[in-house]
Protein backbone atom coordinates (compact mmCIF):
# COMPACT_ATOMS: atom_id res chain seq x y z
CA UNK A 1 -6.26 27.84 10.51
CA UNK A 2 -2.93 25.55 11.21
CA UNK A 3 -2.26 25.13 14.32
CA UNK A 4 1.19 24.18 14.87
CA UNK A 5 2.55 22.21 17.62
CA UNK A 6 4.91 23.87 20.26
CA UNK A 7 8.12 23.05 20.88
CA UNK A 8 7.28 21.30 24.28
CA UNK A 9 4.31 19.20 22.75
CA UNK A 10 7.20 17.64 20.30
CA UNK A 11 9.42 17.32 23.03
CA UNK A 12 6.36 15.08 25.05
CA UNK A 13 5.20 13.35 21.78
CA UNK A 14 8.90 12.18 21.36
CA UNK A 15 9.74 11.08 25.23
CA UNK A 16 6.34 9.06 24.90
CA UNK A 17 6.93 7.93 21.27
CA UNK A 18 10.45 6.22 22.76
CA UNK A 19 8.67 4.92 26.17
CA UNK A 20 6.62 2.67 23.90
CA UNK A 21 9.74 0.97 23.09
CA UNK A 22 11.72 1.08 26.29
CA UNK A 23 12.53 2.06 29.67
CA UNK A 24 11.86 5.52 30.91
CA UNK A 25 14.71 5.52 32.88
CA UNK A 26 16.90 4.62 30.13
CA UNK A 27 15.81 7.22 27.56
CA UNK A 28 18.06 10.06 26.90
CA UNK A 29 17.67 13.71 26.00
CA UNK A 30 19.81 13.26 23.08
CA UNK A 31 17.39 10.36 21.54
CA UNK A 32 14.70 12.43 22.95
CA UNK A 33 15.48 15.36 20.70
CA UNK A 34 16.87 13.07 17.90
CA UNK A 35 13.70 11.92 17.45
CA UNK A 36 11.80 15.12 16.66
CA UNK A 37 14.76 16.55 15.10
CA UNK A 38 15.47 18.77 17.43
CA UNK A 39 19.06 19.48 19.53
CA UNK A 40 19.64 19.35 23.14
CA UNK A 41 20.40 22.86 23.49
CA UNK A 42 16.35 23.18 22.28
CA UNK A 43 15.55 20.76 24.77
CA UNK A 44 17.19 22.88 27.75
CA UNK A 45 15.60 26.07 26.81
CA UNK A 46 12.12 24.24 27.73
CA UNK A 47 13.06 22.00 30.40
CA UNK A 48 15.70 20.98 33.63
CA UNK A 49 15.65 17.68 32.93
CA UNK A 50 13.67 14.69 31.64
CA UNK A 51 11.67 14.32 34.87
CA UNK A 52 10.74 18.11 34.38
CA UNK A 53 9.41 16.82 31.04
CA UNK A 54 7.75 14.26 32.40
CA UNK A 55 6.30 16.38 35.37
CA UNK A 56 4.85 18.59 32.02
CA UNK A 57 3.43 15.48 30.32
CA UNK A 58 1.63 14.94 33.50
CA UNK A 59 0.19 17.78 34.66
CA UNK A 60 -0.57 19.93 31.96
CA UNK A 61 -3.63 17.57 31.32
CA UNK A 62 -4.33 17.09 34.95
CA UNK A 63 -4.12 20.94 35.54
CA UNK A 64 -6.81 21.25 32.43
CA UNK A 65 -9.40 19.21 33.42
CA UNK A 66 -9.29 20.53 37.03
CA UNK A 67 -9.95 23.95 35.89
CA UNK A 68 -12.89 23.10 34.00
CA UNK A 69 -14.57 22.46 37.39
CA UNK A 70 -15.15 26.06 36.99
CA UNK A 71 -18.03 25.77 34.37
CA UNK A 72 -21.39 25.44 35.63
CA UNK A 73 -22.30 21.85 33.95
CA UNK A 74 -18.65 20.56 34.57
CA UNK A 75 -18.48 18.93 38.19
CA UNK A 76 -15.88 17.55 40.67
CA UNK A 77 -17.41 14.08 39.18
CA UNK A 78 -16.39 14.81 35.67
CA UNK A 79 -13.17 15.83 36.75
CA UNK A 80 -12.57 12.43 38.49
CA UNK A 81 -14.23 10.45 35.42
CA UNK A 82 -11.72 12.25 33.30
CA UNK A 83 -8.55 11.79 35.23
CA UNK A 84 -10.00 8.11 35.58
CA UNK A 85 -10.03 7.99 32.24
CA UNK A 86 -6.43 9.94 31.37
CA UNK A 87 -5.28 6.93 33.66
CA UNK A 88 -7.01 4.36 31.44
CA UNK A 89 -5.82 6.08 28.46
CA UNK A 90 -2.31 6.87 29.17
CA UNK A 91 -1.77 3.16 31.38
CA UNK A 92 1.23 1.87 29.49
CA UNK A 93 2.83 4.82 28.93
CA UNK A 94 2.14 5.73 33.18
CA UNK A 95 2.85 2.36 34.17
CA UNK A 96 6.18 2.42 32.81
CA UNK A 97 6.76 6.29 34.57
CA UNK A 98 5.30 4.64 37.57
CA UNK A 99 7.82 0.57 37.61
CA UNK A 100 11.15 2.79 36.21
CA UNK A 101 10.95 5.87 38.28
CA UNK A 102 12.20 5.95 41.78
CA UNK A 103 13.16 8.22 45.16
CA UNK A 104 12.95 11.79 44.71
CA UNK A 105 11.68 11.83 40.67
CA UNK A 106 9.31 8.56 41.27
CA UNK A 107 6.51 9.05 39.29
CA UNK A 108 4.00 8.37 42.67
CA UNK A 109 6.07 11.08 44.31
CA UNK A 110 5.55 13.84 41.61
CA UNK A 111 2.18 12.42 40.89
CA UNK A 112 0.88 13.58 44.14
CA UNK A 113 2.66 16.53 44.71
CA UNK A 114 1.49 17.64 41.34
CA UNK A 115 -2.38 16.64 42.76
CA UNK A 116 -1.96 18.39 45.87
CA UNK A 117 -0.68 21.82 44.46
CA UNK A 118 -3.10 21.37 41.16
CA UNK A 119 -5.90 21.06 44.32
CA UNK A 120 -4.35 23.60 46.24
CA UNK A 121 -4.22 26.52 43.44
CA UNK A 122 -7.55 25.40 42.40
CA UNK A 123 -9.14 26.28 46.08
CA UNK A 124 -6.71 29.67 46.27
CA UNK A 125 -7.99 31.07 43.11
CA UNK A 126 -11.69 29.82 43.56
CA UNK A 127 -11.47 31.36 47.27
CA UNK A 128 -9.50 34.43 46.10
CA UNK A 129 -7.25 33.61 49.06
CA UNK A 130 -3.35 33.44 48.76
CA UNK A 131 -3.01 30.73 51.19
CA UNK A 132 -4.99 27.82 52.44
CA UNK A 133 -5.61 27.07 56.22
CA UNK A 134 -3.40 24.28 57.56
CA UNK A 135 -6.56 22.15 58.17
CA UNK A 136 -7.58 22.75 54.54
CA UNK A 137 -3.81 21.46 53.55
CA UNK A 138 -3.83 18.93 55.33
CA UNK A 139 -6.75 17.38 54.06
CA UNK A 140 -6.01 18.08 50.39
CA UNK A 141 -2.94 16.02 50.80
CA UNK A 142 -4.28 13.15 52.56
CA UNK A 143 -7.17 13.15 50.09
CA UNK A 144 -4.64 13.66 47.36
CA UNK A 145 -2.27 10.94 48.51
CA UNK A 146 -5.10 8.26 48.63
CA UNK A 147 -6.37 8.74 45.25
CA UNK A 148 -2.69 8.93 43.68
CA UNK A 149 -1.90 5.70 45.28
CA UNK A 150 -5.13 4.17 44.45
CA UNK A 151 -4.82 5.00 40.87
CA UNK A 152 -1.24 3.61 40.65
CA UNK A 153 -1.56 0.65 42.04
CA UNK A 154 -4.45 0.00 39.33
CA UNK A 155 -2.03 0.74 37.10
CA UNK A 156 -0.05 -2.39 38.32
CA UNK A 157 -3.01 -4.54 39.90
CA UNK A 158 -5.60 -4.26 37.86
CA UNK A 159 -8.91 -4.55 39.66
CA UNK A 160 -12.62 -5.63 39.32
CA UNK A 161 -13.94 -2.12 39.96
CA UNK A 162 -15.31 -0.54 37.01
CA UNK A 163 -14.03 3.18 36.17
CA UNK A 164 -17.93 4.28 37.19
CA UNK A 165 -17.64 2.57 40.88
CA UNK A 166 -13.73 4.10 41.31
CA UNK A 167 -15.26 7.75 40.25
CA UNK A 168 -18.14 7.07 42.62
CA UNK A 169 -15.74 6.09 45.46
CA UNK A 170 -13.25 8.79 44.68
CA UNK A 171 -16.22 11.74 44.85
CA UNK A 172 -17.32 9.74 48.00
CA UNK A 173 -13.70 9.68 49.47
CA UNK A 174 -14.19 13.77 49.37
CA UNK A 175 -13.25 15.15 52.97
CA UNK A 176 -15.70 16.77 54.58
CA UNK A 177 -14.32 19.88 54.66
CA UNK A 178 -13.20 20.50 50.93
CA UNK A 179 -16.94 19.84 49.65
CA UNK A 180 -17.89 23.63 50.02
CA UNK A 181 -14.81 23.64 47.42
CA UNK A 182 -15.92 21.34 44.89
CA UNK A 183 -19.33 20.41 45.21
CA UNK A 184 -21.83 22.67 43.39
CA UNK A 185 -25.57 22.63 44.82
């Protein structure tokens, strides 16, 4: 069977299609929809704004590979290794979101907040709970914030650590108190 793509994938394809050639702040929704042949009006039934696009391009991936912490053989570890290596993947095309983003839509800013509530529903629904403990917020977002910035400022710096030691320090950077969340035994 064909799958087709949705209307959103072309959207993403497109916005990252253009980034290769210039500026993410400069792109518009007009050559973004141009370029897949679609029209604005298409764009605006899926999305706000290009930073909601982008914010879509970013997380659904991030939001999948979370998840699959679920499955028995798939740990907090493979998680990071994969997000590690989205980041490797996707470094131009980030790095670019990341040097031509700023204040409110900077692509650090959503980048984080998308971590923290990606963490966040992932402990809710795991923990049948509706809300987590301010202690448990807390740490998600400082553990959250530290990883973000680490990862983007690889994207700028590149470093001597191999993706293996970064995983192994990232698992390692785990608070205390989110283990019981995402360590298996």
């Amino acid at each position: 069977m064909i799958i087709r793509p949705t209307t959103k994938f072309l959207l993403a394809e497109s916005f990252k299609e253009l980034s290769q050639k210039k500026s993410v702040d400069k792109i518009t929704i007009k050559e973004i929809t141009q370029n897949c042949e679609l029209t604005p009006q298409t764009f605006y039934n899926h999305f706000r704004d290009k930073y909601d696009l982008i914010a879509w391009i970013y997380s659904t991936p991030i939001a999948d590979i979370v998840n699959k912490i679920d499955n028995d053989r798939y740990t907090l570890q493979n998680s990071i290794a994969d997000i590690v290596k989205y980041f490797c993947t996707n470094k131009d095309f980030l790095k670019n979101l990341l040097m031509n983003t700023s204040g409110q839509t900077s692509f650090i800013n959503y980048v984080a907040k998308s971590h923290i509530k990606i963490l966040s529903d992932y402990i809710k629904r795991t923990q049948q709970i509706e809300t987590l403990s301010r202690d448990t917020e807390i740490f998600v977002k400082i553990y959250c914030y530290g990883t973000v910035c680490t990862l983007c400022e690889l994207l700028i710096k590149p470093s001597s650590i191999s993706n293996d030691e970064l995983v192994k320090f990232f698992v390692d950077a785990l608070p205390d108190p989110l283990q019981k969340y995402f360590m298996k035994n």
